[in-house]
N, C-alpha and C. Protein backbone atom coordinates (compact mmCIF):
# COMPACT_ATOMS: atom_id res chain seq x y z
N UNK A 1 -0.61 -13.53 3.31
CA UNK A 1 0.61 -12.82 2.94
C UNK A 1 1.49 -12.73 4.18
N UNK A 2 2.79 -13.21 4.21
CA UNK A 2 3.62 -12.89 4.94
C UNK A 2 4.65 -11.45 5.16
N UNK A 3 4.57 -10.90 6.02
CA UNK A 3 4.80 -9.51 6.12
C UNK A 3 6.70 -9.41 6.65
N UNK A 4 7.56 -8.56 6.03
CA UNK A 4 8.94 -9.05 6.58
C UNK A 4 8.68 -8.57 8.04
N UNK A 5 9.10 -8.66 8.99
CA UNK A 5 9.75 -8.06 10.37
C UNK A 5 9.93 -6.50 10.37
N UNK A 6 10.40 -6.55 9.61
CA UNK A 6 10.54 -4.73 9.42
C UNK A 6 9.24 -3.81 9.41
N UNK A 7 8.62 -4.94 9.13
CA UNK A 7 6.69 -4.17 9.36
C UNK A 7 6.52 -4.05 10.73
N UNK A 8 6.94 -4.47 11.32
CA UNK A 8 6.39 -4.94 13.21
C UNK A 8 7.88 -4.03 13.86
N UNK A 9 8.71 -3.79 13.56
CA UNK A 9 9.64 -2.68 14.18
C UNK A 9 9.39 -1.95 14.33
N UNK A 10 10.17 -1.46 16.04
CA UNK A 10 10.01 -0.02 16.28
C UNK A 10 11.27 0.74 15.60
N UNK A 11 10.55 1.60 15.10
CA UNK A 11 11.35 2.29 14.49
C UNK A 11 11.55 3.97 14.79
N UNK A 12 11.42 4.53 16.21
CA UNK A 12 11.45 5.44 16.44
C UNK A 12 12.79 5.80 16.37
N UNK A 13 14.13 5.11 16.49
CA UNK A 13 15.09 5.65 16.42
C UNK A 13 15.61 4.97 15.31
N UNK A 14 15.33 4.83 14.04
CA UNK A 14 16.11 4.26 12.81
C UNK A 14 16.32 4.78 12.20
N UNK A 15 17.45 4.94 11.64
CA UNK A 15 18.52 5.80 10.39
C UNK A 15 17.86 5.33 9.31
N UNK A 16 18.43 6.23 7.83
CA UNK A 16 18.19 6.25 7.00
C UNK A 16 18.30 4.76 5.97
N UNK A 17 19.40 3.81 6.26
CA UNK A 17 19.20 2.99 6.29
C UNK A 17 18.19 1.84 6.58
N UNK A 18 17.36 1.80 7.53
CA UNK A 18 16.71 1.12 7.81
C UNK A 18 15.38 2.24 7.07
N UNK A 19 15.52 3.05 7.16
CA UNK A 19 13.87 3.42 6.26
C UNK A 19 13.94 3.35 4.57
N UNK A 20 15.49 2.72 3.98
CA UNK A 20 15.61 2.42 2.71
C UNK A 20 14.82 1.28 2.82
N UNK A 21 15.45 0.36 3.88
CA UNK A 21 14.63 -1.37 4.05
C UNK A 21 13.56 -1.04 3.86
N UNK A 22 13.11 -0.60 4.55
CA UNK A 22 11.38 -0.26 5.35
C UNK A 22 10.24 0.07 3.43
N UNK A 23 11.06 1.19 2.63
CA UNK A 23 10.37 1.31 1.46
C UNK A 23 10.73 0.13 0.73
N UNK A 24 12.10 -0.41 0.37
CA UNK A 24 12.04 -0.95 -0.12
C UNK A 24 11.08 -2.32 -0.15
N UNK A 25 10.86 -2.77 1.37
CA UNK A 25 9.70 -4.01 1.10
C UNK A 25 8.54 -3.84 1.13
N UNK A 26 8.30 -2.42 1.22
CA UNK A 26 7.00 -1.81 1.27
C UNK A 26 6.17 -1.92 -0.08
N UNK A 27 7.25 -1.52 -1.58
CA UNK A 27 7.38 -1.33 -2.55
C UNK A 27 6.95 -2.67 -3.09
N UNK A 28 7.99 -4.05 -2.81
CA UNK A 28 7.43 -5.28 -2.52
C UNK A 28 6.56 -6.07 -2.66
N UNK A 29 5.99 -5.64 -1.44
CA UNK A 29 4.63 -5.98 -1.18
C UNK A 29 3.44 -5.13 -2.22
N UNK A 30 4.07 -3.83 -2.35
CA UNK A 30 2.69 -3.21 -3.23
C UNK A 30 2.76 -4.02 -4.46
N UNK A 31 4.14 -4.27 -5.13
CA UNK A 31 4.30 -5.12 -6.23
C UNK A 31 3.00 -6.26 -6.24
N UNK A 32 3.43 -7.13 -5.57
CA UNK A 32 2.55 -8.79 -4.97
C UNK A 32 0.76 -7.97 -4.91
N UNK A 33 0.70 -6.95 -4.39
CA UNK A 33 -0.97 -6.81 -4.19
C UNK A 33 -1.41 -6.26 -5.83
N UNK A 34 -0.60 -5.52 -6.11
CA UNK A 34 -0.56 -5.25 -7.80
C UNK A 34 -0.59 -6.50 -8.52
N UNK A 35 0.17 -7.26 -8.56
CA UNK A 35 -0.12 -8.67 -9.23
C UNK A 35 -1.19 -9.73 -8.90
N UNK A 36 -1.54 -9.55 -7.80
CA UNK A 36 -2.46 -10.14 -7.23
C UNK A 36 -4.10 -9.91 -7.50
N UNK A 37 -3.87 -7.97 -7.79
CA UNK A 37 -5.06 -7.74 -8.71
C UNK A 37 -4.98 -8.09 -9.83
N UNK A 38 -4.00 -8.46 -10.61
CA UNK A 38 -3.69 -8.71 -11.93
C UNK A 38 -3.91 -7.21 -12.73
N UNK A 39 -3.00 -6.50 -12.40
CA UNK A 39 -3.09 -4.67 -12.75
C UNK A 39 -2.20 -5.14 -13.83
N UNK A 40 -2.93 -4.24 -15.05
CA UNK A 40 -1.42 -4.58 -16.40
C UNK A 40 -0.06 -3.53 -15.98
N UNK A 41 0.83 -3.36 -16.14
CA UNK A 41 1.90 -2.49 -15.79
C UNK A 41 1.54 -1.21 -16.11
N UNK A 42 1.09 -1.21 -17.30
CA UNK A 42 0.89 0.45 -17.73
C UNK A 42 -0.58 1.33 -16.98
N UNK A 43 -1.30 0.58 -16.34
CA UNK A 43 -2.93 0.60 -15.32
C UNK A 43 -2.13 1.10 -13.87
N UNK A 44 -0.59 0.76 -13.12
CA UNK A 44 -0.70 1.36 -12.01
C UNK A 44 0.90 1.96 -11.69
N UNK A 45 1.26 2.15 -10.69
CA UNK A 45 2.36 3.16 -10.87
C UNK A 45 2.40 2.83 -9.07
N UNK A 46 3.85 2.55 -8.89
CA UNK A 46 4.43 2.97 -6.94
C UNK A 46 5.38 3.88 -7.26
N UNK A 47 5.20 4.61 -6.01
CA UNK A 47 5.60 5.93 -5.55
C UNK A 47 5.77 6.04 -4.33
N UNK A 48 7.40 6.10 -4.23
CA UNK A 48 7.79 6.49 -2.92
C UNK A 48 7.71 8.32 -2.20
N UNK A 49 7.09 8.67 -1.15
CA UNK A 49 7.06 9.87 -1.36
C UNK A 49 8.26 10.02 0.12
N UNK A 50 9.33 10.45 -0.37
CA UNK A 50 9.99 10.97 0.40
C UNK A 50 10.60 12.21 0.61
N UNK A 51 10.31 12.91 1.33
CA UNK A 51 10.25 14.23 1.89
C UNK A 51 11.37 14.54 2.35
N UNK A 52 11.36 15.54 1.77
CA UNK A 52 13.20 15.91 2.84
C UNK A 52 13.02 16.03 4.52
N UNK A 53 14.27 15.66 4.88
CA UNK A 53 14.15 15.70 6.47
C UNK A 53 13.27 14.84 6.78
N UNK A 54 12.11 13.91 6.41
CA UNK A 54 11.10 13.76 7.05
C UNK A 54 11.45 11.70 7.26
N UNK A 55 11.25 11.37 8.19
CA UNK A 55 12.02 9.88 8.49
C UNK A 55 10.89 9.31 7.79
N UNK A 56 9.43 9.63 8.16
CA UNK A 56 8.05 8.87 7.88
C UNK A 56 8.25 8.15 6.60
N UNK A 57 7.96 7.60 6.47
CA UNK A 57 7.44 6.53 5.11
C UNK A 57 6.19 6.32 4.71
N UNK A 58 6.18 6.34 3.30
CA UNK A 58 4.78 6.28 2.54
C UNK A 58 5.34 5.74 1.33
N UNK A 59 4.51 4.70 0.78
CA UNK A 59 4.56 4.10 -0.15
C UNK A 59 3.72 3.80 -0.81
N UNK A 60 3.43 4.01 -2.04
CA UNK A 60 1.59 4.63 -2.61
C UNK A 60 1.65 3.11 -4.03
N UNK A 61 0.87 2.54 -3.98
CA UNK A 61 0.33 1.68 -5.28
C UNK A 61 -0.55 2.64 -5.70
N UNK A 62 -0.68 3.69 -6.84
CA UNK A 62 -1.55 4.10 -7.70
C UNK A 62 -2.32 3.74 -8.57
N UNK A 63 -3.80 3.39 -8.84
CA UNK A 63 -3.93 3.26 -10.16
C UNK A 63 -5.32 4.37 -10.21
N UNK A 64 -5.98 4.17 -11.43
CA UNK A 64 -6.64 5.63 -11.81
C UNK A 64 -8.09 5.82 -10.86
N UNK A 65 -8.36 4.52 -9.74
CA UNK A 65 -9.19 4.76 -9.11
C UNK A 65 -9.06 4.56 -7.41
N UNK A 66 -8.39 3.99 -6.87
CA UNK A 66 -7.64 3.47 -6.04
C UNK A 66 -6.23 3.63 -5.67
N UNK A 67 -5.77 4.34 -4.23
CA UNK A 67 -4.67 4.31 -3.54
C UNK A 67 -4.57 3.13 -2.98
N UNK A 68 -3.20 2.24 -2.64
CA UNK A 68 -2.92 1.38 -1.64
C UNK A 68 -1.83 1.92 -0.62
N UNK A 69 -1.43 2.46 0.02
CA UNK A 69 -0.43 2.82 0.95
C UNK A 69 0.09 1.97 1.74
N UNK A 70 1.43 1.68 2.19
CA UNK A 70 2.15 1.30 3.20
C UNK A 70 2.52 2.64 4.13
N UNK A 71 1.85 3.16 4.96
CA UNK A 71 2.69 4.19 5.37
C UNK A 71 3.14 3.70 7.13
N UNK A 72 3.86 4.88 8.01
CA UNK A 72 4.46 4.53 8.91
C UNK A 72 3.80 5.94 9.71
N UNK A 73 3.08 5.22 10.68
CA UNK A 73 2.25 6.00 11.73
C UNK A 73 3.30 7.09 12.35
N UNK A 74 3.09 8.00 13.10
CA UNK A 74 3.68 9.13 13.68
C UNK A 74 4.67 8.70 14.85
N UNK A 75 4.01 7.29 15.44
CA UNK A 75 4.14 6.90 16.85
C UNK A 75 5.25 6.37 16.46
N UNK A 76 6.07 5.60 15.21
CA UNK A 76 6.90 4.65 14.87
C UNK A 76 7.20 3.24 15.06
N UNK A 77 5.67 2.59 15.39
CA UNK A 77 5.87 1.38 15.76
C UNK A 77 5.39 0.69 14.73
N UNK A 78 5.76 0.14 13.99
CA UNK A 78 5.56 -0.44 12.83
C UNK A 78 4.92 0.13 11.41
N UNK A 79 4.28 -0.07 10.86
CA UNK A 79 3.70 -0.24 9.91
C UNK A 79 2.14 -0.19 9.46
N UNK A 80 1.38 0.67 8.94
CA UNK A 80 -0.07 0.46 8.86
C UNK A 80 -0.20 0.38 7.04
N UNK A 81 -1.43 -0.59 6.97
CA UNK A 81 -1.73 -0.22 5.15
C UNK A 81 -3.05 0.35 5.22
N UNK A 82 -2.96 0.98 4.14
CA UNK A 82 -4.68 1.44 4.57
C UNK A 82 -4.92 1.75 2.46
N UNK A 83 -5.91 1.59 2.48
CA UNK A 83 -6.60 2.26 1.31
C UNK A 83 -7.66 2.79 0.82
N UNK A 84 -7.39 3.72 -0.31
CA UNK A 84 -8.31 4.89 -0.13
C UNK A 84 -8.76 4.86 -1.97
N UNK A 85 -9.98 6.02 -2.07
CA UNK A 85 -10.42 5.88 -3.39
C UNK A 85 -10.17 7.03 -4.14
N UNK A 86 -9.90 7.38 -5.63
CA UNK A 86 -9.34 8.56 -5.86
C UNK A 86 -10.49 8.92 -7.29
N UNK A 87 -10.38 9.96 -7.68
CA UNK A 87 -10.94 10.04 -9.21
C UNK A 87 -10.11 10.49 -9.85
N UNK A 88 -9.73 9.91 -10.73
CA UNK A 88 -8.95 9.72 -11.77
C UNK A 88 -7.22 10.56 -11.38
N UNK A 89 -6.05 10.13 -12.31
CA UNK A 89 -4.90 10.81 -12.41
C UNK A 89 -4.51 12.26 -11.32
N UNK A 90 -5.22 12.95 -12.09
CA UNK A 90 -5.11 14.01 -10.98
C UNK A 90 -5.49 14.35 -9.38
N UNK A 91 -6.28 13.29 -9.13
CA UNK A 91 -6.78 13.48 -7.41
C UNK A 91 -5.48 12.55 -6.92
N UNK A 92 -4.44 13.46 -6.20
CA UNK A 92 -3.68 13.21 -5.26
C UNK A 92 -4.05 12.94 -3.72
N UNK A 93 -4.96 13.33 -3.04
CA UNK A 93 -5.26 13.30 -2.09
C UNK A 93 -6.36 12.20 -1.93
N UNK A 94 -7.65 11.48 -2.58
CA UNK A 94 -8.30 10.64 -2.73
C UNK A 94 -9.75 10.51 -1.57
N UNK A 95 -9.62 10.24 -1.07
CA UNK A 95 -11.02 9.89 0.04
C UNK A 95 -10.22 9.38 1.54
N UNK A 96 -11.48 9.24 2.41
CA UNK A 96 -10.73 9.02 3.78
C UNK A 96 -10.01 7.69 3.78
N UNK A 97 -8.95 7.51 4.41
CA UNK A 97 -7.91 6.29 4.67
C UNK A 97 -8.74 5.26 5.81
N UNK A 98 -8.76 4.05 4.57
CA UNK A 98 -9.11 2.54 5.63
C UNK A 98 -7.95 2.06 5.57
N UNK A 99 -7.72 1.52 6.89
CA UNK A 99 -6.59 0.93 7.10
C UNK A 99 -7.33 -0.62 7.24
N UNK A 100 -6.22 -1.10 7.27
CA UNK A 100 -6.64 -2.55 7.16
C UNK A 100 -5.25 -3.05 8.12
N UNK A 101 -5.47 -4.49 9.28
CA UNK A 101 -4.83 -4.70 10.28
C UNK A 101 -3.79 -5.55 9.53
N UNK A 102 -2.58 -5.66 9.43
CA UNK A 102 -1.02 -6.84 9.20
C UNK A 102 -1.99 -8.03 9.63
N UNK A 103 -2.30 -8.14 10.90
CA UNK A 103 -2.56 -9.32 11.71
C UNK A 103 -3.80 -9.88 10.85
N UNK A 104 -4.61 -9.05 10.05
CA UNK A 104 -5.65 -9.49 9.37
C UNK A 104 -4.92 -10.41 7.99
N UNK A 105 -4.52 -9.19 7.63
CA UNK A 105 -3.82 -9.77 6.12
C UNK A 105 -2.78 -10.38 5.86
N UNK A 106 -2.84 -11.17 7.37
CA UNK A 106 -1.27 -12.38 7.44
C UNK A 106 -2.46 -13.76 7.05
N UNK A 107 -3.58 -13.61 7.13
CA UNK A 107 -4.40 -14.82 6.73
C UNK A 107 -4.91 -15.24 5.36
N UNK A 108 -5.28 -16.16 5.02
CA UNK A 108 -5.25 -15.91 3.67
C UNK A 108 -6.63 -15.25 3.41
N UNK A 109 -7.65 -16.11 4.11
CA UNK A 109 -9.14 -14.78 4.18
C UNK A 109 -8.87 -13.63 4.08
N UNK A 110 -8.20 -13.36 4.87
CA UNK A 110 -8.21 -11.73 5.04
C UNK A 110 -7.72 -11.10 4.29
N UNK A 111 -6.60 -11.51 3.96
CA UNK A 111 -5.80 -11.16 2.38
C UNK A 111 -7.05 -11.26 1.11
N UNK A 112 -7.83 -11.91 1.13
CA UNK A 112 -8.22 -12.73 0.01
C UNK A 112 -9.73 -10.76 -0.04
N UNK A 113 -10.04 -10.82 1.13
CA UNK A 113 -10.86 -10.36 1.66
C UNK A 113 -10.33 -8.56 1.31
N UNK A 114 -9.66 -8.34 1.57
CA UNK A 114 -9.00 -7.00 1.21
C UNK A 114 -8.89 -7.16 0.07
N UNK A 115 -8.72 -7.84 -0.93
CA UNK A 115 -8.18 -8.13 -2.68
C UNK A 115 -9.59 -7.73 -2.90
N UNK A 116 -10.99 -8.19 -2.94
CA UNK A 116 -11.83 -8.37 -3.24
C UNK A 116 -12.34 -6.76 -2.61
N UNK A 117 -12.48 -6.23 -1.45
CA UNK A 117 -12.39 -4.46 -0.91
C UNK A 117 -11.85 -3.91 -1.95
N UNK A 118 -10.53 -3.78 -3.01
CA UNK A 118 -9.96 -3.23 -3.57
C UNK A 118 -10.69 -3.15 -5.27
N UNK A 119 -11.28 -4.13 -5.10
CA UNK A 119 -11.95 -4.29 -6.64
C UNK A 119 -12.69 -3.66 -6.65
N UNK A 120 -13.55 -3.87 -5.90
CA UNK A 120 -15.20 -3.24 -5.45
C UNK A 120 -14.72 -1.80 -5.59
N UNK A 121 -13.91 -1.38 -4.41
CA UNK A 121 -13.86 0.50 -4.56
C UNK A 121 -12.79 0.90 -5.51
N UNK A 122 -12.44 -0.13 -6.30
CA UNK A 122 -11.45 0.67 -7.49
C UNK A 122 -11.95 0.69 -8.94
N UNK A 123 -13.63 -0.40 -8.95
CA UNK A 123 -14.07 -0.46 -9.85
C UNK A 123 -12.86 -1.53 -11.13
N UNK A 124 -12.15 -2.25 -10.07
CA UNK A 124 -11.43 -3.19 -10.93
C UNK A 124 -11.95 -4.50 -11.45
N UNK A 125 -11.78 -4.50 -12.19
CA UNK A 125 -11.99 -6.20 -13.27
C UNK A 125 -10.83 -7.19 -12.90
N UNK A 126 -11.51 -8.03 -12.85
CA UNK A 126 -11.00 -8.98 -12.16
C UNK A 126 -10.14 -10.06 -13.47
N UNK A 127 -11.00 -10.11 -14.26
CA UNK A 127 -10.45 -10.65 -15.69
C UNK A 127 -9.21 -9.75 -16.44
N UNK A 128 -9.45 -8.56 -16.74
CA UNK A 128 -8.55 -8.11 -17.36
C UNK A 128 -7.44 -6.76 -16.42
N UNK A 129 -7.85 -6.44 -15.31
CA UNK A 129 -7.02 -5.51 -14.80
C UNK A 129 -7.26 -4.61 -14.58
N UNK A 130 -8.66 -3.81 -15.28
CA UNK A 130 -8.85 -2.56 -15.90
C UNK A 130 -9.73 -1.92 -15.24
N UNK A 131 -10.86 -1.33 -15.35
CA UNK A 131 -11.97 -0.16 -15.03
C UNK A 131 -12.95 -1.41 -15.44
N UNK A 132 -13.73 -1.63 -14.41
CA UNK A 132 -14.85 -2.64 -14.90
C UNK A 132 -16.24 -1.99 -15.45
């Protein structure tokens, strides 16, 4: 997977503008890892959580067992993904955050390799999309 530039920016001093960019390809990309699991539309849900005042970025792929996040570290230098495991609809908060490295998942292994992490702890089917 190729990651835009805007993942690898420092972004300690960027306006609101540039953190529209920043979700918007964040959003993107969760799209492509959503399709990539082959999630049916109505199985997952993105969610931008933006906070008033708050510059940070988070960008959540939901589905009923599994978080995917794009979020934006404290420090502002780029970009981290990490994912986490949830039980069902109502657990907002989910289990501890694995992050997983850009530099990993610019390969296709590694990409391929995180797809296959996501099944396993989301309990996804690989055939149809769903709760295996």
């Amino acid at each position: 997977m190729k990651f835009p530039r805007v993942f690898y920016a420092d972004r300690s001093s960027a306006n609101s503008g540039a953190k529209a960019a920043l979700e918007r390809h964040a959003a993107r990309v969760l799209r492509r890892v959503a399709h990539d699991l082959r999630l049916a539309a109505s199985s997952h849900e993105i969610v931008t959580d933006s906070r008033r005042g708050s510059s940070a970025v988070r960008v959540s792929l939901r589905t009923e067992t599994v978080f995917v996040d794009v979020i934006e570290p404290r420090c502002g230098s780029g970009v981290a993904l990490s994912f986490r495991t949830r039980r069902g609809r109502t657990d907002l908060t989910g289990g501890g955050e694995n992050h997983v490295s850009l530099k990993q998942l610019e390969t296709k292994g590694g990409y391929q390799a995180m797809l296959e992490g996501l099944r396993l702890a989301g309990g996804i089917d690989l055939k149809c999309g769903g709760r295996g």
